[in-house]
Protein backbone atom coordinates (compact mmCIF):
# COMPACT_ATOMS: atom_id res chain seq x y z
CA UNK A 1 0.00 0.00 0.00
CA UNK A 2 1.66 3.48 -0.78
CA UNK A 3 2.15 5.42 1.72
CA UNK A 4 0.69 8.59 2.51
CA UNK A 5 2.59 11.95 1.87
CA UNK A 6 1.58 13.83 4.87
CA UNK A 7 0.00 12.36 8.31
CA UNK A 8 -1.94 14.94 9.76
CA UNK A 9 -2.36 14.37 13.88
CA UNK A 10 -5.27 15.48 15.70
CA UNK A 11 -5.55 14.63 19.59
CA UNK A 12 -9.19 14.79 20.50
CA UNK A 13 -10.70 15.00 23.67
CA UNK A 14 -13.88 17.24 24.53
CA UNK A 15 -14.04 19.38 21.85
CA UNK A 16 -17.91 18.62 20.03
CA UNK A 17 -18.15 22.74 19.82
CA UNK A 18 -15.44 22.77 17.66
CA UNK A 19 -14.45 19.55 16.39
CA UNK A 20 -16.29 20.02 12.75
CA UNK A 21 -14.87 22.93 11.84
CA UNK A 22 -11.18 21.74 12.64
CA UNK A 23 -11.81 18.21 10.76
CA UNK A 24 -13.78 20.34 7.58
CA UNK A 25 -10.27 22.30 7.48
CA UNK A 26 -8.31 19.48 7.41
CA UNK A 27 -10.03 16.88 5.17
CA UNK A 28 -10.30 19.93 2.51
CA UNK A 29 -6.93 20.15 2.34
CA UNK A 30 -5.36 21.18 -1.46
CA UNK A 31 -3.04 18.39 -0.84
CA UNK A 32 -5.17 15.17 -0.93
CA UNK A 33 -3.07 12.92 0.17
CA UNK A 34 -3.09 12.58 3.33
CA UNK A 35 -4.18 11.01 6.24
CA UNK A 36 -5.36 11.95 9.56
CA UNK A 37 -4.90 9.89 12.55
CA UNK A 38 -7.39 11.40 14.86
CA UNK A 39 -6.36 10.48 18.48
CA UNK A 40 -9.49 9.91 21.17
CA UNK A 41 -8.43 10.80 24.01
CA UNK A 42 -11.63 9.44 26.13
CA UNK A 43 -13.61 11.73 25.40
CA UNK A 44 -16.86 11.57 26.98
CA UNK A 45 -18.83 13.81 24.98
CA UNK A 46 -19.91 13.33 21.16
CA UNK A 47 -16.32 13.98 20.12
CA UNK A 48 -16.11 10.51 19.57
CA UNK A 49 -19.46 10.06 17.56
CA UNK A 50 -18.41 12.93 15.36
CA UNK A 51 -14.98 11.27 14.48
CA UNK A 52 -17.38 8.17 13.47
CA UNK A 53 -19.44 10.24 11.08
CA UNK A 54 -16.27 11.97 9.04
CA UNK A 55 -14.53 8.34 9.00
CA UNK A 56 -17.89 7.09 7.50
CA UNK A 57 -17.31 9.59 4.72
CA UNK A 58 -13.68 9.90 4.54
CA UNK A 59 -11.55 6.73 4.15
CA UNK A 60 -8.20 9.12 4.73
CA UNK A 61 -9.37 9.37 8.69
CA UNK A 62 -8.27 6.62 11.37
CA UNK A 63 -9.14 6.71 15.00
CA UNK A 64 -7.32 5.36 17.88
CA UNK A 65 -9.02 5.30 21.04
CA UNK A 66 -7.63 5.20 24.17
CA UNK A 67 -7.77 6.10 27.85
CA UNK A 68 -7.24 9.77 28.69
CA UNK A 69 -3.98 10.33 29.19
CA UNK A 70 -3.15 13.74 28.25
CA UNK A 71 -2.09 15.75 24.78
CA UNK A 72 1.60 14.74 25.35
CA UNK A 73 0.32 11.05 25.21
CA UNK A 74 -1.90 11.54 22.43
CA UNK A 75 0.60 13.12 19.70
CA UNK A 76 2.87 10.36 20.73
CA UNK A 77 -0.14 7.11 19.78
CA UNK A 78 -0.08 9.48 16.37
CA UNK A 79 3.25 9.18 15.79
CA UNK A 80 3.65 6.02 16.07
CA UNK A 81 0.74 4.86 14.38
CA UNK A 82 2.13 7.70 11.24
CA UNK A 83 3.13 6.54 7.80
CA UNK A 84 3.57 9.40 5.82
CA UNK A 85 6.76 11.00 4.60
CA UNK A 86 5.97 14.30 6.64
CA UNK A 87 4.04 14.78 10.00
CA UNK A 88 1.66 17.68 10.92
CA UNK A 89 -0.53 18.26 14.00
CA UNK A 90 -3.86 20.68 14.59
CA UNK A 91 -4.97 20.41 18.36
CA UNK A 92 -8.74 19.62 17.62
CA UNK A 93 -10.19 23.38 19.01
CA UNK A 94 -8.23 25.03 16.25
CA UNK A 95 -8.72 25.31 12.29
CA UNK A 96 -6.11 25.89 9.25
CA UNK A 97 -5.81 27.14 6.33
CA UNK A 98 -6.78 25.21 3.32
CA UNK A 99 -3.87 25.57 1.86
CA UNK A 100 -1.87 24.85 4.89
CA UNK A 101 0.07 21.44 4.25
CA UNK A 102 0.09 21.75 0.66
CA UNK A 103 2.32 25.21 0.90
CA UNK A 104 4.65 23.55 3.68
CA UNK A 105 5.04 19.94 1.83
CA UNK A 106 6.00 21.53 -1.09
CA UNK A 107 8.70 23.81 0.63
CA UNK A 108 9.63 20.97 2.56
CA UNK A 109 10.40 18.53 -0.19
CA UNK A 110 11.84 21.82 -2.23
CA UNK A 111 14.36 21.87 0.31
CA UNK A 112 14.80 18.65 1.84
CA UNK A 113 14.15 19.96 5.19
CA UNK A 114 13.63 17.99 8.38
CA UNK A 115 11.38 20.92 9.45
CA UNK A 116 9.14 23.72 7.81
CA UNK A 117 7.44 26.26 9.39
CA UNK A 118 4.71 29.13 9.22
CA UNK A 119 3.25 31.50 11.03
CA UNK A 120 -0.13 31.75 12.92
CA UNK A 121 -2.91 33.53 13.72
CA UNK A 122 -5.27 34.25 16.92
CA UNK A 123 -9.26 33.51 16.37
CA UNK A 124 -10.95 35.19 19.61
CA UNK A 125 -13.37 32.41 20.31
CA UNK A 126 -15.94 35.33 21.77
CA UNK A 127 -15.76 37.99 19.00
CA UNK A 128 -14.54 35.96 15.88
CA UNK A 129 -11.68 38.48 15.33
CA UNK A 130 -8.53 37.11 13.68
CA UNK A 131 -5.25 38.97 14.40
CA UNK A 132 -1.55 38.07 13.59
CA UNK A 133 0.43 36.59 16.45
CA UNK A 134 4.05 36.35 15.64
CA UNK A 135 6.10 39.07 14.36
CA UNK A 136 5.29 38.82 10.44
CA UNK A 137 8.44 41.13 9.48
CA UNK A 138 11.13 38.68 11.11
CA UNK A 139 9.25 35.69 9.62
CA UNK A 140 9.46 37.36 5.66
CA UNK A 141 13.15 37.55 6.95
CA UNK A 142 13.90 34.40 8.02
CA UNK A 143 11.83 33.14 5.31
CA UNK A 144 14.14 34.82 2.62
CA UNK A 145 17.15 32.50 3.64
CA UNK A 146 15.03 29.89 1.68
CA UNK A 147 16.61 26.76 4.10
CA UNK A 148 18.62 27.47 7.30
CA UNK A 149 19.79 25.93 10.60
CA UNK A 150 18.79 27.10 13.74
CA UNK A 151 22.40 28.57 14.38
CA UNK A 152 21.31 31.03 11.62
CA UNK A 153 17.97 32.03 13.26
CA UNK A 154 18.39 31.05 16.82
CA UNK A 155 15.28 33.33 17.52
CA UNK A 156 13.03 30.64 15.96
CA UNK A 157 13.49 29.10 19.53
CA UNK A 158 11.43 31.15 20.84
CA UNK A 159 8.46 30.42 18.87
CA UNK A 160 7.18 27.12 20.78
CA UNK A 161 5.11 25.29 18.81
CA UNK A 162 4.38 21.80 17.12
CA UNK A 163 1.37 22.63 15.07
CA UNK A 164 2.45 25.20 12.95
CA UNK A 165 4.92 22.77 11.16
CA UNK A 166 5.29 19.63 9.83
CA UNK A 167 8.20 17.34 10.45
CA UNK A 168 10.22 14.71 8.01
CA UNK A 169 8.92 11.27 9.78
CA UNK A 170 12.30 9.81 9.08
CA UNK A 171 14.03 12.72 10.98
CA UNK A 172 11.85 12.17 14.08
CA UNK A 173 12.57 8.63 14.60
CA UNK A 174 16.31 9.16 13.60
CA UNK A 175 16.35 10.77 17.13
CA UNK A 176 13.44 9.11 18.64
CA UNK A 177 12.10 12.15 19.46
CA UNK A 178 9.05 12.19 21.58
CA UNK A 179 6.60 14.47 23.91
CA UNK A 180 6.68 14.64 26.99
CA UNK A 181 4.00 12.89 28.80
CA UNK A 182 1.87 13.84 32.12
CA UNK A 183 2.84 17.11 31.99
CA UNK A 184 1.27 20.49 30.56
CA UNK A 185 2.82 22.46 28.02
CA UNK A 186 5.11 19.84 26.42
CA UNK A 187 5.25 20.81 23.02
CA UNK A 188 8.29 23.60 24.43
CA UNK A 189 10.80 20.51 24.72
CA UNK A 190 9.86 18.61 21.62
CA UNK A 191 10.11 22.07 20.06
CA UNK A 192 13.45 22.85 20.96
CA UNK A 193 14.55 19.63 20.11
CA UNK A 194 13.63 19.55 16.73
CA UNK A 195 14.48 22.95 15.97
CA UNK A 196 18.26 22.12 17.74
CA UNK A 197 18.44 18.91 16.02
CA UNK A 198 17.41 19.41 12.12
CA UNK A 199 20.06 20.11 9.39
CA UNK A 200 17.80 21.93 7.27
CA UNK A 201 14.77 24.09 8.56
CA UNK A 202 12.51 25.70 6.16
CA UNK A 203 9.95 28.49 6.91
CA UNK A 204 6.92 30.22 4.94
CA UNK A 205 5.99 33.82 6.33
CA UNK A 206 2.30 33.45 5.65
CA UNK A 207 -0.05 32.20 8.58
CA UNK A 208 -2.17 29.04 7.70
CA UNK A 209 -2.64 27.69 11.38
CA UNK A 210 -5.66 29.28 13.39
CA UNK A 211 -4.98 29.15 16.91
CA UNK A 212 -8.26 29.39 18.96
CA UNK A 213 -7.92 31.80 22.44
CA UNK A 214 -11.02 32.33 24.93
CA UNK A 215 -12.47 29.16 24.99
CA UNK A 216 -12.34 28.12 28.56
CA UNK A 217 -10.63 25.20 27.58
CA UNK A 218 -7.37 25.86 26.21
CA UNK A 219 -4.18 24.69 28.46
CA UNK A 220 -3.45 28.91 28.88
CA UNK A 221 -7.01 29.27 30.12
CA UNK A 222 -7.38 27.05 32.55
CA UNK A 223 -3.89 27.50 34.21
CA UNK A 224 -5.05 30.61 35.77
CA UNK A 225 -6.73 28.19 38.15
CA UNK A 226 -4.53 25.21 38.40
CA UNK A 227 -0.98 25.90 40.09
CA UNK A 228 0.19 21.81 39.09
CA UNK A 229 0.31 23.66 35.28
CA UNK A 230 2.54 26.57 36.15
CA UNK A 231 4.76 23.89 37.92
CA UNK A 232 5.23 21.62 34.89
CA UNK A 233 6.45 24.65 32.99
CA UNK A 234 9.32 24.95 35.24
CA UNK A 235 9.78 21.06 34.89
CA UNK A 236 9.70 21.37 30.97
CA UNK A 237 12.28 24.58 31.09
CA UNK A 238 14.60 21.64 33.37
CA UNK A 239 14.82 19.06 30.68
CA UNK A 240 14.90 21.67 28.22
CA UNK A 241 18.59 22.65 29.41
CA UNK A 242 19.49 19.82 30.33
CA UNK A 243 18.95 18.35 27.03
CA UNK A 244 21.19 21.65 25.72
CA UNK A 245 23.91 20.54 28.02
CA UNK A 246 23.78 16.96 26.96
CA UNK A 247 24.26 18.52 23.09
CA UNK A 248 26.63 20.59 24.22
CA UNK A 249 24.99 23.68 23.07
CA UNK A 250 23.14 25.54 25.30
CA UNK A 251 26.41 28.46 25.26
CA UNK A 252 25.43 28.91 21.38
CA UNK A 253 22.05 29.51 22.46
CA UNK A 254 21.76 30.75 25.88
CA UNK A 255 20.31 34.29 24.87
CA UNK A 256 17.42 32.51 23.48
CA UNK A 257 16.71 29.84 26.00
CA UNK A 258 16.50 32.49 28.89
CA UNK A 259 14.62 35.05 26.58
CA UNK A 260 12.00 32.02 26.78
CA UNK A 261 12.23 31.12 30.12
CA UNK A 262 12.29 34.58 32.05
CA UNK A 263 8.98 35.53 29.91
CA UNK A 264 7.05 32.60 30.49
CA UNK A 265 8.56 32.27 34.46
CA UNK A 266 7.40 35.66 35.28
CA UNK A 267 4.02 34.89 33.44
CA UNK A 268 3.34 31.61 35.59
CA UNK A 269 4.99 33.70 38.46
CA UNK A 270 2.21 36.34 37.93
CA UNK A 271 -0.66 34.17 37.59
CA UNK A 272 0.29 32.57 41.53
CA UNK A 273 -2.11 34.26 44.20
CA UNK A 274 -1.11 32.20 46.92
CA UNK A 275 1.99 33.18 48.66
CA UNK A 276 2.81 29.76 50.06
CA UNK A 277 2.85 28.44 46.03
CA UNK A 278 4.62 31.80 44.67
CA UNK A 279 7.38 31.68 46.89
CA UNK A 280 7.43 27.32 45.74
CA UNK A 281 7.67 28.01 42.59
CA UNK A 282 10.12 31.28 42.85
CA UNK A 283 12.54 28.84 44.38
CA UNK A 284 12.28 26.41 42.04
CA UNK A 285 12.27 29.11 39.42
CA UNK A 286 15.56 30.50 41.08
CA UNK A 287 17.18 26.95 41.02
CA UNK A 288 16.70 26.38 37.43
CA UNK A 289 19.19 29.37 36.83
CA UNK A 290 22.81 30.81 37.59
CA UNK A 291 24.46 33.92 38.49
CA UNK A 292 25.79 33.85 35.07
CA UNK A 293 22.26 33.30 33.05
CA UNK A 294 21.05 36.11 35.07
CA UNK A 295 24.15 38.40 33.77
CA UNK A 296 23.81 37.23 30.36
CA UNK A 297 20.56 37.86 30.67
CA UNK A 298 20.32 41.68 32.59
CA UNK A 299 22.79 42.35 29.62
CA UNK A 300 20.57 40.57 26.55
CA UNK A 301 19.48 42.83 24.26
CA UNK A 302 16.30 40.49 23.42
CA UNK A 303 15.15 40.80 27.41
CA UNK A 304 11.88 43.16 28.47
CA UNK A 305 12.38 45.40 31.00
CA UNK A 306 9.77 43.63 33.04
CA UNK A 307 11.43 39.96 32.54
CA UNK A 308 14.61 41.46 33.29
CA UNK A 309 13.23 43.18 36.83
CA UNK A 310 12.08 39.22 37.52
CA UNK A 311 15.29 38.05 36.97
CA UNK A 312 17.07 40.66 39.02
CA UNK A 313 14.54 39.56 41.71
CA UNK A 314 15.47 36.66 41.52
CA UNK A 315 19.27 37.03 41.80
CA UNK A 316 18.59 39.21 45.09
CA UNK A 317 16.58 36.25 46.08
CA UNK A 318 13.25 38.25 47.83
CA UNK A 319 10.35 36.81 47.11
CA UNK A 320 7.63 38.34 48.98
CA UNK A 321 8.81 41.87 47.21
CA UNK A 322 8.45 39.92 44.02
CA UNK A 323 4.86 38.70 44.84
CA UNK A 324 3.73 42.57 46.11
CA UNK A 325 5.46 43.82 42.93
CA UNK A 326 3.89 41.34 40.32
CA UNK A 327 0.74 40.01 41.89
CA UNK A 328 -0.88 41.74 44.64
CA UNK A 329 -3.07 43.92 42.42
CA UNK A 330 -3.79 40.55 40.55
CA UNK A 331 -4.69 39.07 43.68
CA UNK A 332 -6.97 41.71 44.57
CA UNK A 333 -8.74 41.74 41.10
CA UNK A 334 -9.14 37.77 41.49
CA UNK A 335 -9.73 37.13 44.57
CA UNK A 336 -13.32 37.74 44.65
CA UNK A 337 -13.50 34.86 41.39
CA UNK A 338 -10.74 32.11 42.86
CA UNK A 339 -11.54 32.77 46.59
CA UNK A 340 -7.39 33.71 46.88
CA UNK A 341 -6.69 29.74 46.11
């Protein structure tokens, strides 16, 4: 049987509001073939019944079911279960482009890159408004050095993300190259990975993947209420420089690694009402770096003058001024909605 040129993986769990219009974006694809391992996630809604219906009329979609074991999990039964040159995922809340994998197959094969990327936009779930998301002039310029490495464009680090690319499937089992599982927010080390790892990157400027905000449900949404999430960022950062170290390149790209993690700390930070779990995870936080990253960093010219204050704050080691400067107007805002959890 010939195998497909693109696997397209969707993990699905809870998601009837908006499972049709992700699954109409993909199956109506300019690049037909394809197919679409849709991952059930034990669901417990129609998600499942839905999947049933499009498979009914679309021999292209398979569906693994399985117990609910998280997105990390989920990508990782698509993988493995993927037999098409290239690999692409859409989280099932989120639409595309119908253009999408067509444009980034063909620069991928053009190329013979392990990766190729584009941007993204933001779809307000509440207003239907559409606005661009990552900087679209650095993306034309990257995108004008037609293939690259990541030494090249280091600042593509930055950009976490699995579903606004697709992969060669023969470069991610070179390395064996996984997500993490059990833990929220593990597309950052998978991204880093690949980005580290491939001889050849490829990018288009235009945005094709629709990234759904304000549903209630997305991972950013409901961490404002669930401290274990903010946490597993901090474990995700921790085997993301450790697997640096082990390549021996975290040096080369130290500027961009704490560029990443002193944004996204100080936004978990911020989000932390309770003292008792602030001043947890500002210790953690403070282990993960050194006197030196927080140098390098003071002195970056990528940092914001607010991530840089954080990290400063951290190198004087004084939490509870931290927490007044960062989140006691937060935790006066929220307190009267999360009861000062």
């Amino acid at each position: 049987m010939k195998k497909p040129k693109l696997s397209i993986i969707v993990p699905v769990y809870n998601v009837e509001k908006y499972l049709c219009q992700c699954l109409d974006s993909i199956v109506n694809q300019t690049i037909a073939d394809i197919e679409v391992i849709c991952v059930n996630d034990g669901s417990c809604d129609h998600s499942l019944n839905i999947l049933e219906e499009y498979k009914q009329k679309d021999s292209r979609i398979h569906i693994i079911s399985k117990e609910n074991d998280g997105l990390g999990a989920a990508r990782n039964t698509g993988i493995n279960a993927a037999q098409g040159d290239y690999i692409g995922f859409v989280d099932s809340d989120d639409f595309i482009e119908l253009d999408m994998f067509q444009k980034l197959y063909e620069r991928a094969v053009a190329t013979e890159a392990d990766v190729a990327i584009g941007n993204i936009r933001l779809f307000h779930d509440d207003t239907s408004k559409i606005e661009s998301y990552r900087e679209e002039k650095r993306y034309k310029e990257i995108a004008a050095l037609n293939v690259f490495t990541v030494r090249e464009a280091p600042w593509i680090l930055e950009n976490i993300g699995v579903w606004d690319r697709i992969y060669k499937r023969n470069f991610i089992e070179r390395y064996s190259l996984r997500n993490p599982e059990h833990v929220i927010y593990e597309d950052a080390l998978f991204s880093f990975q690949t980005s580290i790892l491939a001889s050849k990157i490829t990018l288009v400027s235009d945005a094709y993947y629709i990234y759904r905000k304000g549903t209630g449900t997305a991972i950013t949404d409901r961490e404002i209420k669930n401290n274990a999430y903010k946490f597993d960022f901090l474990t995700n950062c921790k085997a993301i420089k450790e697997f640096m170290f082990t390549n021996m390149v975290y040096e080369a790209f130290k500027e961009n690694y704490l560029n990443y993690f002193y944004k996204n700390a100080l936004w978990h930070q911020s989000n932390i009402l309770n003292y008792v779990k602030f001043k947890d995870f500002y210790i953690r936080a403070r282990r993960l770096t050194t006197c030196q990253d927080l140098f390098c960093y003071c002195h970056c010219g990528c940092s914001s003058w607010k991530a840089r204050l954080y990290a400063i704050f951290l190198f004087l080691n004084c939490p509870w001024l931290c927490y007044k400067l960062f989140c006691y107007k937060r935790k006066k805002l929220r307190s009267f909605n999360y009861g000062g959890w």
